[in-house]
Protein backbone atom coordinates (compact mmCIF):
# COMPACT_ATOMS: atom_id res chain seq x y z
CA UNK A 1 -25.71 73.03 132.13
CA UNK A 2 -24.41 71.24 129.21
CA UNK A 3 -24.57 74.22 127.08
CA UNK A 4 -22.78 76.45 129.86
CA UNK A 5 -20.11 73.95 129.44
CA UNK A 6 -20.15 74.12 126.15
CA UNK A 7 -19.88 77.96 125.88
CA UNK A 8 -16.92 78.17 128.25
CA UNK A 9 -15.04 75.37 126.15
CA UNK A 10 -15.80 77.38 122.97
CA UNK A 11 -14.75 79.93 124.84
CA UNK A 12 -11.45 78.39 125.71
CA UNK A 13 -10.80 77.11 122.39
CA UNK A 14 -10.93 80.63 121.28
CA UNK A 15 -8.67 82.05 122.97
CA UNK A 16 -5.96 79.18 122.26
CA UNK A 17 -6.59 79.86 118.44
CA UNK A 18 -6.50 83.29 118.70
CA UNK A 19 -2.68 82.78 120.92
CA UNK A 20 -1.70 80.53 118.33
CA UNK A 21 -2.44 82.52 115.50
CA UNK A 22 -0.44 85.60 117.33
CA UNK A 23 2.42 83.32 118.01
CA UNK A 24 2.54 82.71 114.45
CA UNK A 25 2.08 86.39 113.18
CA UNK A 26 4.74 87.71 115.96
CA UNK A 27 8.05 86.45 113.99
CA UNK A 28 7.21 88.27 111.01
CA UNK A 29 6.11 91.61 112.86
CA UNK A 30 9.87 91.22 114.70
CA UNK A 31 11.94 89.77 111.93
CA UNK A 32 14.92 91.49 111.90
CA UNK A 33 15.89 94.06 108.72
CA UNK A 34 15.73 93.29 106.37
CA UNK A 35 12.98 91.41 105.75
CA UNK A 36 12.18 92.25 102.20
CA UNK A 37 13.54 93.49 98.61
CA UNK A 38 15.49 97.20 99.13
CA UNK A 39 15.35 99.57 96.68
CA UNK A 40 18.69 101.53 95.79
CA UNK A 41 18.33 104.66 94.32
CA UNK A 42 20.50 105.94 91.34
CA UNK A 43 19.56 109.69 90.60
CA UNK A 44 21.56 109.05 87.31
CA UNK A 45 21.45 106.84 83.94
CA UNK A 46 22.55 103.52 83.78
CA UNK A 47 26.54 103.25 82.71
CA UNK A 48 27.49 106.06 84.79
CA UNK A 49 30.19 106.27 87.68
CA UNK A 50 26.87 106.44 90.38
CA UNK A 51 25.40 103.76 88.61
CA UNK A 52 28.57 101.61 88.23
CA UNK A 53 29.55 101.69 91.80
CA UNK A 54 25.84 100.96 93.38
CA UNK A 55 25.26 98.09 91.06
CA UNK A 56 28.70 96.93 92.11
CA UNK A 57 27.38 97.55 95.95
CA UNK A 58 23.93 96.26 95.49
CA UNK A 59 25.42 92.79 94.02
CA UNK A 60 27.49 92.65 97.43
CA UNK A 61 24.57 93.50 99.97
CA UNK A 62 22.46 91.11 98.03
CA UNK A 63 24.71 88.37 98.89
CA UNK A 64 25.81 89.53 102.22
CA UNK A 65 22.31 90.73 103.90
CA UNK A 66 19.84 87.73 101.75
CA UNK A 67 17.68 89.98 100.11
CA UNK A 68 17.27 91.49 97.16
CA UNK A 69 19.28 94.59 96.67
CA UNK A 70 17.44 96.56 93.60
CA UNK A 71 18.78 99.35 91.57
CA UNK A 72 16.28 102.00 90.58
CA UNK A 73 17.55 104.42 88.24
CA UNK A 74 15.49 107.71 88.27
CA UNK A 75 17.46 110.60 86.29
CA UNK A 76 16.96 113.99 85.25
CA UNK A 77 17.17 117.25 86.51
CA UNK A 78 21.27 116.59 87.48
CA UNK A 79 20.16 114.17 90.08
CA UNK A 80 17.54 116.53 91.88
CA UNK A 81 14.41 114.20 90.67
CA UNK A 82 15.64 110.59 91.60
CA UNK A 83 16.99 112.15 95.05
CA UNK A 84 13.52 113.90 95.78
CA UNK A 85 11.94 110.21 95.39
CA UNK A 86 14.33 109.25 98.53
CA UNK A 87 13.78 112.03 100.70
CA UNK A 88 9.73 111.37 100.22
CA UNK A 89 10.39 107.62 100.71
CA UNK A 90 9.24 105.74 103.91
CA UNK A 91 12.19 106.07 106.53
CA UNK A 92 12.21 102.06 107.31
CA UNK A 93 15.50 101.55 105.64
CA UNK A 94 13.73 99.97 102.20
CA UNK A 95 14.50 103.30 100.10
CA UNK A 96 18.40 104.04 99.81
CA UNK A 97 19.81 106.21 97.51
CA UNK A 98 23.38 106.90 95.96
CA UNK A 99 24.51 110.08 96.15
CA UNK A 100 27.47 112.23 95.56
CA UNK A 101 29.31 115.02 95.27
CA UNK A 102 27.09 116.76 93.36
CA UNK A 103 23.53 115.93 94.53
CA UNK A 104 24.79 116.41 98.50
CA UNK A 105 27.20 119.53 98.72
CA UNK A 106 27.34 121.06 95.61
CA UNK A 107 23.64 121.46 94.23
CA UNK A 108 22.28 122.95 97.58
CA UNK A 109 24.71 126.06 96.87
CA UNK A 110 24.05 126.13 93.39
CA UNK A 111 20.45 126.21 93.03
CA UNK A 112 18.34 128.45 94.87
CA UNK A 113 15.26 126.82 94.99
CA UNK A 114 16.09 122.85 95.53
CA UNK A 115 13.73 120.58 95.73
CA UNK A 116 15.14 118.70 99.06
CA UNK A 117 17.47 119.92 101.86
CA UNK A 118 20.88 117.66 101.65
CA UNK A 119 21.11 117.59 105.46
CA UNK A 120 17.01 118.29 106.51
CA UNK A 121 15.74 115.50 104.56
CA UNK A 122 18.55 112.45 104.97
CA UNK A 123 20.74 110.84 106.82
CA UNK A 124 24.15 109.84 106.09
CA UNK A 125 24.47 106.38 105.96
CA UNK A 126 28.01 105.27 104.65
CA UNK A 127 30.71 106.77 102.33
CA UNK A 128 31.54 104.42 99.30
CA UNK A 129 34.05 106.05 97.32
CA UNK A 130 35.87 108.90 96.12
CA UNK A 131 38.38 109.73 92.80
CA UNK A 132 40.01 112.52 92.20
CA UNK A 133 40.84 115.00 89.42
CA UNK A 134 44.22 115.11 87.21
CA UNK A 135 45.06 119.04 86.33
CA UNK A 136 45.98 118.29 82.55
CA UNK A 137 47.34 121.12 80.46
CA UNK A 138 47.77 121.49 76.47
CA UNK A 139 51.88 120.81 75.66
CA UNK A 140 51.87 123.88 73.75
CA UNK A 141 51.99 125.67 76.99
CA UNK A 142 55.40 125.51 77.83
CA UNK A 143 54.72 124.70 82.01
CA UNK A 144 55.97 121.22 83.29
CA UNK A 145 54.25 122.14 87.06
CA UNK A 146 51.71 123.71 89.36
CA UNK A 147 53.97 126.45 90.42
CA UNK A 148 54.66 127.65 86.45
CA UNK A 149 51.43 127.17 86.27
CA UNK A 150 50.47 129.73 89.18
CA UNK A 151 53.41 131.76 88.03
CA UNK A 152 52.52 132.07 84.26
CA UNK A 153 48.79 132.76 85.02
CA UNK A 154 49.92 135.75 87.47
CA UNK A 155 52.53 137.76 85.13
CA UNK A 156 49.38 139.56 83.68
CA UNK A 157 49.99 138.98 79.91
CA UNK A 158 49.10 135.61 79.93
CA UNK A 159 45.49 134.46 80.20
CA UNK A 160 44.45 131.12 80.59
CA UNK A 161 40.96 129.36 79.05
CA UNK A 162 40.17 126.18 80.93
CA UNK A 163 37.46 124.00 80.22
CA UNK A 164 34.98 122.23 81.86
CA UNK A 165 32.28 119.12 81.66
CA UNK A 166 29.31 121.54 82.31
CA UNK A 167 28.65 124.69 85.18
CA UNK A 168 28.29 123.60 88.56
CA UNK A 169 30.14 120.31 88.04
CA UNK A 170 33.41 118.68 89.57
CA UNK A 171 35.97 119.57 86.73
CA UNK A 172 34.33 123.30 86.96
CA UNK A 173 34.46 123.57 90.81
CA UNK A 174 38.09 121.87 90.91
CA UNK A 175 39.08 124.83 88.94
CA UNK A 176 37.96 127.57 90.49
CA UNK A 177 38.93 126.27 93.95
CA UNK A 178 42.06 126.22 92.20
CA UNK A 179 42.09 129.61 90.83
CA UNK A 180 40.70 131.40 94.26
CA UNK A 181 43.50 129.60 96.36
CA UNK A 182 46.12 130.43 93.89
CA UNK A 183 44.79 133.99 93.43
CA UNK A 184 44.85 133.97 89.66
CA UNK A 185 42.58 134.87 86.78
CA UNK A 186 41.05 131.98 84.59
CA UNK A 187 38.99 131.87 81.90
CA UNK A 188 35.57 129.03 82.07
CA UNK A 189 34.71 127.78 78.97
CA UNK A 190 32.38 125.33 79.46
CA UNK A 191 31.49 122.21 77.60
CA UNK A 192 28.44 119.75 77.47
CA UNK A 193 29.86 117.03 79.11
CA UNK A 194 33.52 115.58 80.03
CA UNK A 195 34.09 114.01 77.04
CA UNK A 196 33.88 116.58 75.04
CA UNK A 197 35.70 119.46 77.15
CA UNK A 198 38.90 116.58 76.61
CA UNK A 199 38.25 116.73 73.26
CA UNK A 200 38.50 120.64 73.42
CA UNK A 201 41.98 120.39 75.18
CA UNK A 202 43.38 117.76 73.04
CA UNK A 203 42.57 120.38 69.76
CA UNK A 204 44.17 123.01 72.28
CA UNK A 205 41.08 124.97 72.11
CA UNK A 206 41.31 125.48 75.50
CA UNK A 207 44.84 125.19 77.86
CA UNK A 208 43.67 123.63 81.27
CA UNK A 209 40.90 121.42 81.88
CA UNK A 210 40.87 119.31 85.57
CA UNK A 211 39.83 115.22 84.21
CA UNK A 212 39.36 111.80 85.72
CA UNK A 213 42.16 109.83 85.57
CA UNK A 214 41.01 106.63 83.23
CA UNK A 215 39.89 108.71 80.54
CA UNK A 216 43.06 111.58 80.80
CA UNK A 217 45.49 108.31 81.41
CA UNK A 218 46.23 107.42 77.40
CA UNK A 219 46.60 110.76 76.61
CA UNK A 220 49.30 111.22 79.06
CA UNK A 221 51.06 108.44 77.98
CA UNK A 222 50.61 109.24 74.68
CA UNK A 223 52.09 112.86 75.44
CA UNK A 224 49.15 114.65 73.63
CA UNK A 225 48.90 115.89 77.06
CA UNK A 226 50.97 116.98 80.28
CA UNK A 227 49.82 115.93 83.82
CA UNK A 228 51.31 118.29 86.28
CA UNK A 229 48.96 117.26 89.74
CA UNK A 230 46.11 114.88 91.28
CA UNK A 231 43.28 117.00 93.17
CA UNK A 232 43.51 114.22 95.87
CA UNK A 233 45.24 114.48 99.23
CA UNK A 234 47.25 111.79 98.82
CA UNK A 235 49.15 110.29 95.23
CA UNK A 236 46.98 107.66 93.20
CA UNK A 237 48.39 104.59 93.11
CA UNK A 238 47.71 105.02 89.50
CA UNK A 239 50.30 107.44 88.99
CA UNK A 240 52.58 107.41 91.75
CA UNK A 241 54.87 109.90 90.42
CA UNK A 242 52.72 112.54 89.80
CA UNK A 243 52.28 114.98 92.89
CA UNK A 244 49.19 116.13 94.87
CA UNK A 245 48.46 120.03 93.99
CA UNK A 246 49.12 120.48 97.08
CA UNK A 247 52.84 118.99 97.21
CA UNK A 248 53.40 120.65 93.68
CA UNK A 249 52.89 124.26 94.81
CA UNK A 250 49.04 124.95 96.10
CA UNK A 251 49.36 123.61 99.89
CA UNK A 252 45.67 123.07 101.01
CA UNK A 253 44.43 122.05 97.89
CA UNK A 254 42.15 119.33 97.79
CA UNK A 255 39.51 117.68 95.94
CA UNK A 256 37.95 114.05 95.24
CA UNK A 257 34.47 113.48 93.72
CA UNK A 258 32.60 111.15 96.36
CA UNK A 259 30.06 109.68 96.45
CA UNK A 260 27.85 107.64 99.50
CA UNK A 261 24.88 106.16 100.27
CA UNK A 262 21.57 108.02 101.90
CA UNK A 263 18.18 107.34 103.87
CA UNK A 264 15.43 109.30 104.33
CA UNK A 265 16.25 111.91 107.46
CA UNK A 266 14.61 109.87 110.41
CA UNK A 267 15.78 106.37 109.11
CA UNK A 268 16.30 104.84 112.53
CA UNK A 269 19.94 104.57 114.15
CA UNK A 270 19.24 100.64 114.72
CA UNK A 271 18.59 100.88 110.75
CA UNK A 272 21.50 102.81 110.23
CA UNK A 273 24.53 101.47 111.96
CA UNK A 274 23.84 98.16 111.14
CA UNK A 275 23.64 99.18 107.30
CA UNK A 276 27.07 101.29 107.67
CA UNK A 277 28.91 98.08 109.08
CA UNK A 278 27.11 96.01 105.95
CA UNK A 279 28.19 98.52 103.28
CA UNK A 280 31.43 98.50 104.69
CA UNK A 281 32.52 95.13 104.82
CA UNK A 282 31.40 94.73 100.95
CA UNK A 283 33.46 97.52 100.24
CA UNK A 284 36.14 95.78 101.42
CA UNK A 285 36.01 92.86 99.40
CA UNK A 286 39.33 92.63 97.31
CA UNK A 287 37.38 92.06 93.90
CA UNK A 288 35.80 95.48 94.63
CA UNK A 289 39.22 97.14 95.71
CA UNK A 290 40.44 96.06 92.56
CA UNK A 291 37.74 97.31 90.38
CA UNK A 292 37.75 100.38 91.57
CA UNK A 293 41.80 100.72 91.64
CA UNK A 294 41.61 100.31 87.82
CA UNK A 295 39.48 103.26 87.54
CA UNK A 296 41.11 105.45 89.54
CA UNK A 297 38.97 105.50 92.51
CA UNK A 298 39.72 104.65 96.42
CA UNK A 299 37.27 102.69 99.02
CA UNK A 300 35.97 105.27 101.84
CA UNK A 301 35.05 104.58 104.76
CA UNK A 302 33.94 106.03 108.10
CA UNK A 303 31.21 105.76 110.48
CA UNK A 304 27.20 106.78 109.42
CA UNK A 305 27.56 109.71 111.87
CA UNK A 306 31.81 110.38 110.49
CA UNK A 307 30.08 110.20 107.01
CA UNK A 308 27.68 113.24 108.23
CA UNK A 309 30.17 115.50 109.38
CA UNK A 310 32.34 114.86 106.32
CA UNK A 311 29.07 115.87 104.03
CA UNK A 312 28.29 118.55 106.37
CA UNK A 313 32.15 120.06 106.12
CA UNK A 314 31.97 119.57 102.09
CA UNK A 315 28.71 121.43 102.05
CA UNK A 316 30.15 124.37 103.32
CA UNK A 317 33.28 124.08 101.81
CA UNK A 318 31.16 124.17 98.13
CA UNK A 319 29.05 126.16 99.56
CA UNK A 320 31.63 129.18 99.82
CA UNK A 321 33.53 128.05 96.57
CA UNK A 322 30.32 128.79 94.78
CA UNK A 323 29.01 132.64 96.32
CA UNK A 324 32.61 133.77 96.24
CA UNK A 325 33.32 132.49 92.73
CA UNK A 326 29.48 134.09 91.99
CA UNK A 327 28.75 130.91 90.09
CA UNK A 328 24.85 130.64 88.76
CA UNK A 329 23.16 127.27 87.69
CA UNK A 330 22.33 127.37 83.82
């Protein structure tokens, strides 16, 4: 009898450890996210724009969300091999990734065989930023706007070399968007790089070349070079005075580099939105407005599922730039 007693209280006891020891795992199973380090993906080399901008971003969620906020840098390939790692990442909202322009509309036109599907394998998560494009020409062509520009280029005599940072890029896509809306002939030469397709104007090698504004700015000051329109829908505070494309004779015309941030394709919603508002109130922080003011650049923002339609809209927008210009990745 003792013993039966004995058993049951064992029994008992048991089953109040075994409670306990549930009420004690259960917080951690339902802790809200995040609950550990993130990883933030830069499919680029550290001291880049991407890079710039997500360790800005990661410094704010860090703060904002109490958990670590790590950058990852994983280059090569133009992006395609750090942006693979996402889309094969865990969808729990631990693997982000910072893409752009280039890695989300542009590369699924211009390579054929791409490693990842921009819209299959991710979810838009929140815009960060975008900067535009100046249109810089040589002074020794004797054009002070768009519309001599457009006119010069069409009187049949005069041909026009522009040059770019690399095939498949912004500056290269800026100008041939250009040159199929305006319905005029141009000439790519293209260059390894921005800095050195600048370096190609300022020596007049070339006449054209579309540049970011912090690195064009000095030599527009300086006169070595003539501004004559921002790719951007809107003026840069920047330069004020100098108009869109659009305003100066190419209604339509527009073009920012953006960039925004990415999760794996069936990141949860409850993941998501929550994320979007987070991004989006440290983008809003006036040391970050300022920061990225001075080089040229303007906050985005938009809801996770605006963000989507806005990638979707570029991808096809790229996507026809690039078959009707017949442009082929090197």
């Amino acid at each position: 009898m003792v013993l039966s007693v004995m058993n049951k209280a064992g029994t008992v006891f048991c089953i109040l450890l075994a409670l306990s020891l549930l009420s004690l795992m259960a917080p951690t199973a339902s802790a809200p996210y995040p609950n550990r380090p993130i990883r933030l993906i830069v499919p680029f080399s550290a001291g880049g724009s991407n890079d710039i901008l997500a360790r800005l971003l990661a410094q704010r969620l860090t703060e904002s969300l109490h958990q670590s906020v790590v950058v990852d840098n994983r280059p090569g390939a133009g992006g395609v091999i750090g942006v693979v790692v996402a889309a094969h990442a865990a969808p729990d909202g631990y693997t982000l990734v910072m893409g752009h322009i280039g890695t989300h509309a542009i590369n699924p036109a211009l390579y054929s065989k791409l490693a990842y599907d921009a819209e299959r394998d991710f979810i838009a998560v929140s815009p960060i930023a975008a900067s535009p494009n100046i249109l810089l020409i040589h002074p020794s062509l004797p054009l002070r706007s768009v519309r001599e520009l457009i006119d010069h280029a069409r009187s049949g005599s005069n041909r026009i070399n522009y040059a770019s940072g690399g095939v498949g890029g912004s500056t290269h896509l800026s100008a041939e968007l250009f040159r199929l809306m305006a319905k005029i002939e141009l000439t790519h030469v293209p260059y390894k790089g921005g800095g050195p397709a600048l370096t190609a104007l300022l020596a007049a090698e070339v006449s054209m070349l579309f540049n970011n504004i912090v690195s064009a700015l000095p030599h527009i000051k300086s006169m070595k070079l003539r501004a004559i329109g921002i790719s951007s829908p809107q003026r840069s505070p920047i330069v004020p005075n100098l108009m869109t494309i659009a305003e100066a004779g190419l209604p339509g015309y527009a073009v920012v580099s953006w960039y925004g941030i990415f999760a794996p394709a069936t990141t949860p919603q409850t993941i998501v939105n929550p994320l979007n508002h987070d991004i989006s109130v440290a983008m809003n922080d006036a040391s970050m407005n300022t920061r990225l003011t001075d080089d040229g650049a303007t906050i985005m923002k938009g809801s996770a599922k605006e963000f989507g339609q806005f990638v979707h809209n570029e991808i096809q927008k790229w996507g026809g730039v690039i078959r009707q210009a017949g442009i082929v990745a090197n």
